[in-house]
C-alpha atoms as a PDB file:
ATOM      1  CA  UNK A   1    -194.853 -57.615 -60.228  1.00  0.00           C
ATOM      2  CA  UNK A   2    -196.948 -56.764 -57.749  1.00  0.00           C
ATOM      3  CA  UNK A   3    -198.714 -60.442 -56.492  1.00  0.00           C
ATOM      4  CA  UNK A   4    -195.011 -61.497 -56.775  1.00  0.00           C
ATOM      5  CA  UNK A   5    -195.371 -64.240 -59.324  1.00  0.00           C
ATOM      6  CA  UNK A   6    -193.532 -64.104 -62.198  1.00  0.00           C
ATOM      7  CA  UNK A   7    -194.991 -63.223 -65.802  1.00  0.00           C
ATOM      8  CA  UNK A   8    -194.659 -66.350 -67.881  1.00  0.00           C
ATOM      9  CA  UNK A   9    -196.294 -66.702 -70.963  1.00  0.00           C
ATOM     10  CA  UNK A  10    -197.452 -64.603 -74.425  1.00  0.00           C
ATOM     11  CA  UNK A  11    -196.272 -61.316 -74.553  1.00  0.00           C
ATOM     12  CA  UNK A  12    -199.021 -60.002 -75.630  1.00  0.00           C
ATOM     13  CA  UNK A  13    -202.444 -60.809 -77.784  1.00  0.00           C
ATOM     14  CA  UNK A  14    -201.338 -58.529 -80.626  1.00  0.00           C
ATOM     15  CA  UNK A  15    -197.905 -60.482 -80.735  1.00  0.00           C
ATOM     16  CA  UNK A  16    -198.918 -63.958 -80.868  1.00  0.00           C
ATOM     17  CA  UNK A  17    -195.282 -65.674 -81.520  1.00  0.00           C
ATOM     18  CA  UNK A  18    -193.710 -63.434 -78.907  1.00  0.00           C
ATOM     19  CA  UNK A  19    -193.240 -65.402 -75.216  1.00  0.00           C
ATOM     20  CA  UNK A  20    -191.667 -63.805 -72.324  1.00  0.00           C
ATOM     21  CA  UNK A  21    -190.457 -65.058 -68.714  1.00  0.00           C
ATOM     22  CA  UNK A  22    -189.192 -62.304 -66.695  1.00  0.00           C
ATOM     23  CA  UNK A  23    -189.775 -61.255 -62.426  1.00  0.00           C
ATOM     24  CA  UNK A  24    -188.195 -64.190 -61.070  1.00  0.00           C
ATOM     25  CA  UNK A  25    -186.616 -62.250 -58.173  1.00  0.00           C
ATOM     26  CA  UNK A  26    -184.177 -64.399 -56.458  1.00  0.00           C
ATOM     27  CA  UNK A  27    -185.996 -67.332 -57.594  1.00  0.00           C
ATOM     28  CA  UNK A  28    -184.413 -67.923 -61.577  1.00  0.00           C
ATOM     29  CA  UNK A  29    -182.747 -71.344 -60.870  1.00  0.00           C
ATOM     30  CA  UNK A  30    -186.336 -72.870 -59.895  1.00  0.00           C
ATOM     31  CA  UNK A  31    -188.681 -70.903 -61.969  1.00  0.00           C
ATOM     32  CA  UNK A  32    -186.522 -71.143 -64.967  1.00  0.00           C
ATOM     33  CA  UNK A  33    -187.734 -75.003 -65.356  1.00  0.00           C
ATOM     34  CA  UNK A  34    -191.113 -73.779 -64.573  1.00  0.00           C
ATOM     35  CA  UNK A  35    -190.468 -71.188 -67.644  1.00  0.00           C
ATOM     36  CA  UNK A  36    -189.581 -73.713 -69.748  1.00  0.00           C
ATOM     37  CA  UNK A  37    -192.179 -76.175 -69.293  1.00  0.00           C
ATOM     38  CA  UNK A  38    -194.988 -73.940 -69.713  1.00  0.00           C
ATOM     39  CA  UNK A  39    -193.313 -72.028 -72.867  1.00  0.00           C
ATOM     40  CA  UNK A  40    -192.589 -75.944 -74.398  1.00  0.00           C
ATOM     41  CA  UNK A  41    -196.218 -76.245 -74.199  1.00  0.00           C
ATOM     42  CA  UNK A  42    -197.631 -73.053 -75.346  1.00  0.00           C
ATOM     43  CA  UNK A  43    -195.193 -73.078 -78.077  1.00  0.00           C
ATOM     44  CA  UNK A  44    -196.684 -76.536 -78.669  1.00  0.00           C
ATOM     45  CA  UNK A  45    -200.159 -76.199 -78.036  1.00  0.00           C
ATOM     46  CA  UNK A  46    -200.551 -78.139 -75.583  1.00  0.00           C
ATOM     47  CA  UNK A  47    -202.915 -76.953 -72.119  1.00  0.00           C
ATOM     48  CA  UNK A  48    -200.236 -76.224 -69.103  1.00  0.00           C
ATOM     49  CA  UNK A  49    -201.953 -76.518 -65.690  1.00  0.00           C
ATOM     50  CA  UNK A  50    -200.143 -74.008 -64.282  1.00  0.00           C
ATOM     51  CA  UNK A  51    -200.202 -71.342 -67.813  1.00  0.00           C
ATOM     52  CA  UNK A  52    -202.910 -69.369 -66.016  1.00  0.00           C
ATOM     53  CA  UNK A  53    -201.357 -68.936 -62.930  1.00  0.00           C
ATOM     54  CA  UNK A  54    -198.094 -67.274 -64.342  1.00  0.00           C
ATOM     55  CA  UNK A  55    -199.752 -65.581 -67.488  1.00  0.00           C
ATOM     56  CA  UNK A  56    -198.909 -62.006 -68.264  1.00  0.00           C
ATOM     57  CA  UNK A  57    -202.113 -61.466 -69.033  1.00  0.00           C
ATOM     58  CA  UNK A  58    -203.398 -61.643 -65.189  1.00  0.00           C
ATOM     59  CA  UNK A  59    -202.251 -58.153 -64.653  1.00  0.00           C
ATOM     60  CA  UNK A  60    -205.646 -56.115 -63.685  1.00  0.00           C
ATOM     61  CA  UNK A  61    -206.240 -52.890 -63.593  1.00  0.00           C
ATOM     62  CA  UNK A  62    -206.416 -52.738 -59.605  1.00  0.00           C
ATOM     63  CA  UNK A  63    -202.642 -53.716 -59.155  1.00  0.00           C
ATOM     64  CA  UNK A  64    -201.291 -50.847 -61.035  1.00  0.00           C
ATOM     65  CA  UNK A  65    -201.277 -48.906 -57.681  1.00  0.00           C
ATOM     66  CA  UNK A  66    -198.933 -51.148 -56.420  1.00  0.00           C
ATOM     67  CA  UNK A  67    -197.089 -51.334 -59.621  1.00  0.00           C
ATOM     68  CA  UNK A  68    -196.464 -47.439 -59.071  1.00  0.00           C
ATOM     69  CA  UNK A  69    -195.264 -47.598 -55.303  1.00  0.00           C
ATOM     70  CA  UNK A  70    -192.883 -50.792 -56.349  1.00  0.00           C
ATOM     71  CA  UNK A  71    -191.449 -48.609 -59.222  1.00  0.00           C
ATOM     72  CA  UNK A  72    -191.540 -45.120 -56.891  1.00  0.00           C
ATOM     73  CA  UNK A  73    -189.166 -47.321 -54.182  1.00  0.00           C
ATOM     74  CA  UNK A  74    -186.747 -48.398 -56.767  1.00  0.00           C
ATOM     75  CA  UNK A  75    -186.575 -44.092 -57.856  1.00  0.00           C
ATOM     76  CA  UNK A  76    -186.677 -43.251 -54.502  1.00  0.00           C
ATOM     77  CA  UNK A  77    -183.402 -45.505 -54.005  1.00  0.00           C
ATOM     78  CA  UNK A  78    -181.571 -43.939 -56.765  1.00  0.00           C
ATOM     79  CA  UNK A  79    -182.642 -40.123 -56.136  1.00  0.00           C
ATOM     80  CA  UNK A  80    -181.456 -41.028 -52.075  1.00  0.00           C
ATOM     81  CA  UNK A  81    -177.617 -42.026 -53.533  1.00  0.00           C
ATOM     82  CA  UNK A  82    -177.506 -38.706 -55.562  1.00  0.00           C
ATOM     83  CA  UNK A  83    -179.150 -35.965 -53.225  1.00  0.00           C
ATOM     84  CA  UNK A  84    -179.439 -37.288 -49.673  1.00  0.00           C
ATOM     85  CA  UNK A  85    -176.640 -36.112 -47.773  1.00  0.00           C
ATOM     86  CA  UNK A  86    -175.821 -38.329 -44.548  1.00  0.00           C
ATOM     87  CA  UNK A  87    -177.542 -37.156 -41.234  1.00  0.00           C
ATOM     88  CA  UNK A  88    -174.898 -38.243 -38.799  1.00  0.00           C
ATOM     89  CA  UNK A  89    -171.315 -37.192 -38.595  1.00  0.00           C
ATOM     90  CA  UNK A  90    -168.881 -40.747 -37.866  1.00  0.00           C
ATOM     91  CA  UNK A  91    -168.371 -39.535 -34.282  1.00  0.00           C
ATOM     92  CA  UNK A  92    -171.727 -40.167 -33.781  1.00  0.00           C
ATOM     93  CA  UNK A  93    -172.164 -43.805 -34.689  1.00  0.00           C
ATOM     94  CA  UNK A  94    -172.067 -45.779 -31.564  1.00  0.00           C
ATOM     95  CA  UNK A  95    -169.518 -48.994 -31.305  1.00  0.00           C
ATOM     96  CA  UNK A  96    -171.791 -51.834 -32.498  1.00  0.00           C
ATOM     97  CA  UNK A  97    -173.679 -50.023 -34.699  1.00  0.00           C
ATOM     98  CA  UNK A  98    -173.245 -48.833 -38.486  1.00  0.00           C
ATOM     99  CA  UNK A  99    -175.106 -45.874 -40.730  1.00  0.00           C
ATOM    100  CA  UNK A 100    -174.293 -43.398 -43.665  1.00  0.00           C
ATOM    101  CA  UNK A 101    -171.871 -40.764 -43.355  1.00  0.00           C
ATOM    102  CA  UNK A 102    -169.321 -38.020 -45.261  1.00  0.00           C
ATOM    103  CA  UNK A 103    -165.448 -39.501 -44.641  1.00  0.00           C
ATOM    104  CA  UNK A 104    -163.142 -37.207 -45.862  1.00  0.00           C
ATOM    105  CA  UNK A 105    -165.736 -35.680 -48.821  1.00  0.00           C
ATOM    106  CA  UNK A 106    -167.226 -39.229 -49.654  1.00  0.00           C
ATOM    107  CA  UNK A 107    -170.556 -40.860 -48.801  1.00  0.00           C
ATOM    108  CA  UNK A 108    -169.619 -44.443 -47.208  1.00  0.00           C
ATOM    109  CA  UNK A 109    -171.372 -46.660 -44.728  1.00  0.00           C
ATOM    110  CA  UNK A 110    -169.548 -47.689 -42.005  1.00  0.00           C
ATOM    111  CA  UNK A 111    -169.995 -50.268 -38.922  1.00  0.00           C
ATOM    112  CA  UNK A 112    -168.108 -49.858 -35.593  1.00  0.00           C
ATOM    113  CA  UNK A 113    -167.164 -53.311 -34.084  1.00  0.00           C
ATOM    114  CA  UNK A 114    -167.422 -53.006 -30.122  1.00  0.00           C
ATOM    115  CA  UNK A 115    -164.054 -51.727 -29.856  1.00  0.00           C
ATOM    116  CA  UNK A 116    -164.218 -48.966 -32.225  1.00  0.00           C
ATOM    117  CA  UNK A 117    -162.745 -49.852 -34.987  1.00  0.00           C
ATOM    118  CA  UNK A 118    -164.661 -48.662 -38.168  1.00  0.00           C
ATOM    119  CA  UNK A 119    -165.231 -50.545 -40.852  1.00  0.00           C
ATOM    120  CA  UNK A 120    -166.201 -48.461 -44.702  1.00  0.00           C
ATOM    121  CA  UNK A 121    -168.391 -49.956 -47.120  1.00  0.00           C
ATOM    122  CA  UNK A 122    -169.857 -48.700 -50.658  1.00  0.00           C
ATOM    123  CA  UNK A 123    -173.076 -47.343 -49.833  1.00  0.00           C
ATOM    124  CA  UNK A 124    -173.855 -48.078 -53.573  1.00  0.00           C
ATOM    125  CA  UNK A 125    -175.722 -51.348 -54.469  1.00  0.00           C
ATOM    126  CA  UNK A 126    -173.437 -52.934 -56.976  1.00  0.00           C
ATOM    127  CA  UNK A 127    -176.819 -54.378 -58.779  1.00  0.00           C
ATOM    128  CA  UNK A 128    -178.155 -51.706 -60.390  1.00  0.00           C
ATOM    129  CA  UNK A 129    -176.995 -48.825 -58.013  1.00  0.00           C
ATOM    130  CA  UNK A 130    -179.288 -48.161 -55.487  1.00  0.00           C
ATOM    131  CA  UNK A 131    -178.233 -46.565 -52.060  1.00  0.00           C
ATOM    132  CA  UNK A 132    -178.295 -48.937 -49.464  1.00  0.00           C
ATOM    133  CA  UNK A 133    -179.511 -48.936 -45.809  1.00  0.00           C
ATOM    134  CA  UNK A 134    -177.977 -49.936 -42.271  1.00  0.00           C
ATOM    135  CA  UNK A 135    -180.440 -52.649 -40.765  1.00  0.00           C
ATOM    136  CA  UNK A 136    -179.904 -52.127 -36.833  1.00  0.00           C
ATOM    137  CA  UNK A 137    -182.064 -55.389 -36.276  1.00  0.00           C
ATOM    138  CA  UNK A 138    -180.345 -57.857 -39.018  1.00  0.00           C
ATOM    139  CA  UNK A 139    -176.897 -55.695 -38.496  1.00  0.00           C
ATOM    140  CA  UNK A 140    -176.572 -55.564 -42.434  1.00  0.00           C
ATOM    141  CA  UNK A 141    -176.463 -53.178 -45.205  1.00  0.00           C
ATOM    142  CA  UNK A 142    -179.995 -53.863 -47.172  1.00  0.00           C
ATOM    143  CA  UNK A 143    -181.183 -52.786 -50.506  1.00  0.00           C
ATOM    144  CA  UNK A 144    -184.695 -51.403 -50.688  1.00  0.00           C
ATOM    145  CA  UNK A 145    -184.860 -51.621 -54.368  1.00  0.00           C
ATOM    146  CA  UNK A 146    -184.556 -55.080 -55.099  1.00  0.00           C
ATOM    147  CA  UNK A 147    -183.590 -56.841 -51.644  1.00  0.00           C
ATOM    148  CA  UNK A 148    -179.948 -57.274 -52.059  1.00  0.00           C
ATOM    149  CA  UNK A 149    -178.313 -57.949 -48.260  1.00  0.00           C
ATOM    150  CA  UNK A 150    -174.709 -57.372 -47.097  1.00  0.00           C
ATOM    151  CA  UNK A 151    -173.126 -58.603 -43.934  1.00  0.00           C
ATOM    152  CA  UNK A 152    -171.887 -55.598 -41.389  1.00  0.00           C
ATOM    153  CA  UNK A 153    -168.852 -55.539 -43.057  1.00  0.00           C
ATOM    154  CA  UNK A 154    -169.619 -55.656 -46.530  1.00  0.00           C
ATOM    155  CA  UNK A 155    -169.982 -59.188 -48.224  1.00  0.00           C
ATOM    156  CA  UNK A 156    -172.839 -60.358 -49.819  1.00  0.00           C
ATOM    157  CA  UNK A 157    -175.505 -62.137 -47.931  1.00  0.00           C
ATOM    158  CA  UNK A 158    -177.637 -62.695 -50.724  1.00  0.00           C
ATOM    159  CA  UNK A 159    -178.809 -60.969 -54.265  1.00  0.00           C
ATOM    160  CA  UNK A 160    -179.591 -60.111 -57.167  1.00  0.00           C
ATOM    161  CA  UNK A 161    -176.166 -58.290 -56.239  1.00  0.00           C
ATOM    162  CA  UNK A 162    -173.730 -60.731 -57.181  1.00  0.00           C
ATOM    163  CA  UNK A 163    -170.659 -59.219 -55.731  1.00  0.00           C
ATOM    164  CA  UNK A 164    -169.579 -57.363 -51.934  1.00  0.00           C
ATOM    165  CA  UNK A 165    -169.756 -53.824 -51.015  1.00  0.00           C
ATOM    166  CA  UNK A 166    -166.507 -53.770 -49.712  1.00  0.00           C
ATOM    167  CA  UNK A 167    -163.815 -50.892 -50.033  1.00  0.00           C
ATOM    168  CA  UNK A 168    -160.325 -52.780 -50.143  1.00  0.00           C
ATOM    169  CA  UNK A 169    -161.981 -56.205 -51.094  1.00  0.00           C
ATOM    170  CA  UNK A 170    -161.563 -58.561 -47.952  1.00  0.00           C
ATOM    171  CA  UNK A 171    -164.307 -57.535 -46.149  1.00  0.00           C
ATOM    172  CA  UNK A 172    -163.716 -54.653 -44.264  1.00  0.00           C
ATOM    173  CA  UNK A 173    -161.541 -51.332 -43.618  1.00  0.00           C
ATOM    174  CA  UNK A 174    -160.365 -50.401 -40.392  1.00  0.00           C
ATOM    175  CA  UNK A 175    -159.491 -46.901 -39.611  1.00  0.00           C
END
């Protein structure tokens, strides 16, 4: 979905009874009454104002590129989970700060509070399984797949993900 706006509309020209809504990112609740509307009225045959705007159709050839980078950032984000192996050792993560490391075999995140105390989170994306990523500026775990965010110590901020990162299930993990 590369201009960001969801596909609403015929599937396709040689399926002419098939309709699809689909790319609402974190937007479903709202653009689900858009989805309806405009399906009501193509199903209907009425003209929808807005049918152009969110038609699957508007796809031209000039935003495949970006098609290709979104898709090679979601791969990337897998492949990293599976074959990157953490750059820093836990020693090395300074109080106040969080990153990617091996504890005791495993790949976890973890976040120092001030004092030291460490705090382990899944580095795994519980949407779809991407790895995730320490955010020094926002001091949360992001998702560069599909935008997921988790708070330092491992509760959801906000989705798709619909459930924390958290090891032991209240939020954090001191060590």
């Amino acid at each position: 979905m590369p201009d960001g706006v969801p596909y609403i509309g015929r599937y396709a020209a040689s399926r002419p009874d098939w309709y699809v809504a689909t790319g609402f990112q974190k937007w479903g609740m709202t653009t689900s009454m858009v989805s309806a509307t405009i399906l009501r009225d193509l199903i209907g045959g009425k003209d929808n104002p807005y049918a152009k705007v969110f038609a699957p159709d508007r796809l031209e050839a000039a935003a495949i590129p970006g098609m290709a980078a979104d898709g090679g950032k979601a791969v990337k984000g897998l492949a990293k989970r599976f074959f990157q192996m953490p750059s820093q050792a836990a020693e090395q993560i300074p109080p106040g700060e969080g990153g990617i490391v091996l504890w005791e075999g495993e790949k976890v995140g973890i976040y120092k509070d001030k004092d030291g105390s460490v705090h382990k989170v899944d580095v795994r994306c519980p949407h779809l399984g991407c790895q995730l990523e320490w955010n020094p500026d926002e001091q949360s775990w992001d998702c560069p797949c599909h935008g997921s965010r988790f708070d330092r110590y491992g509760r959801l901020i906000s989705g798709p993900a619909q459930e924390d990162i958290t090891l032991d299930g209240t939020g954090s993990q001191d060590q």
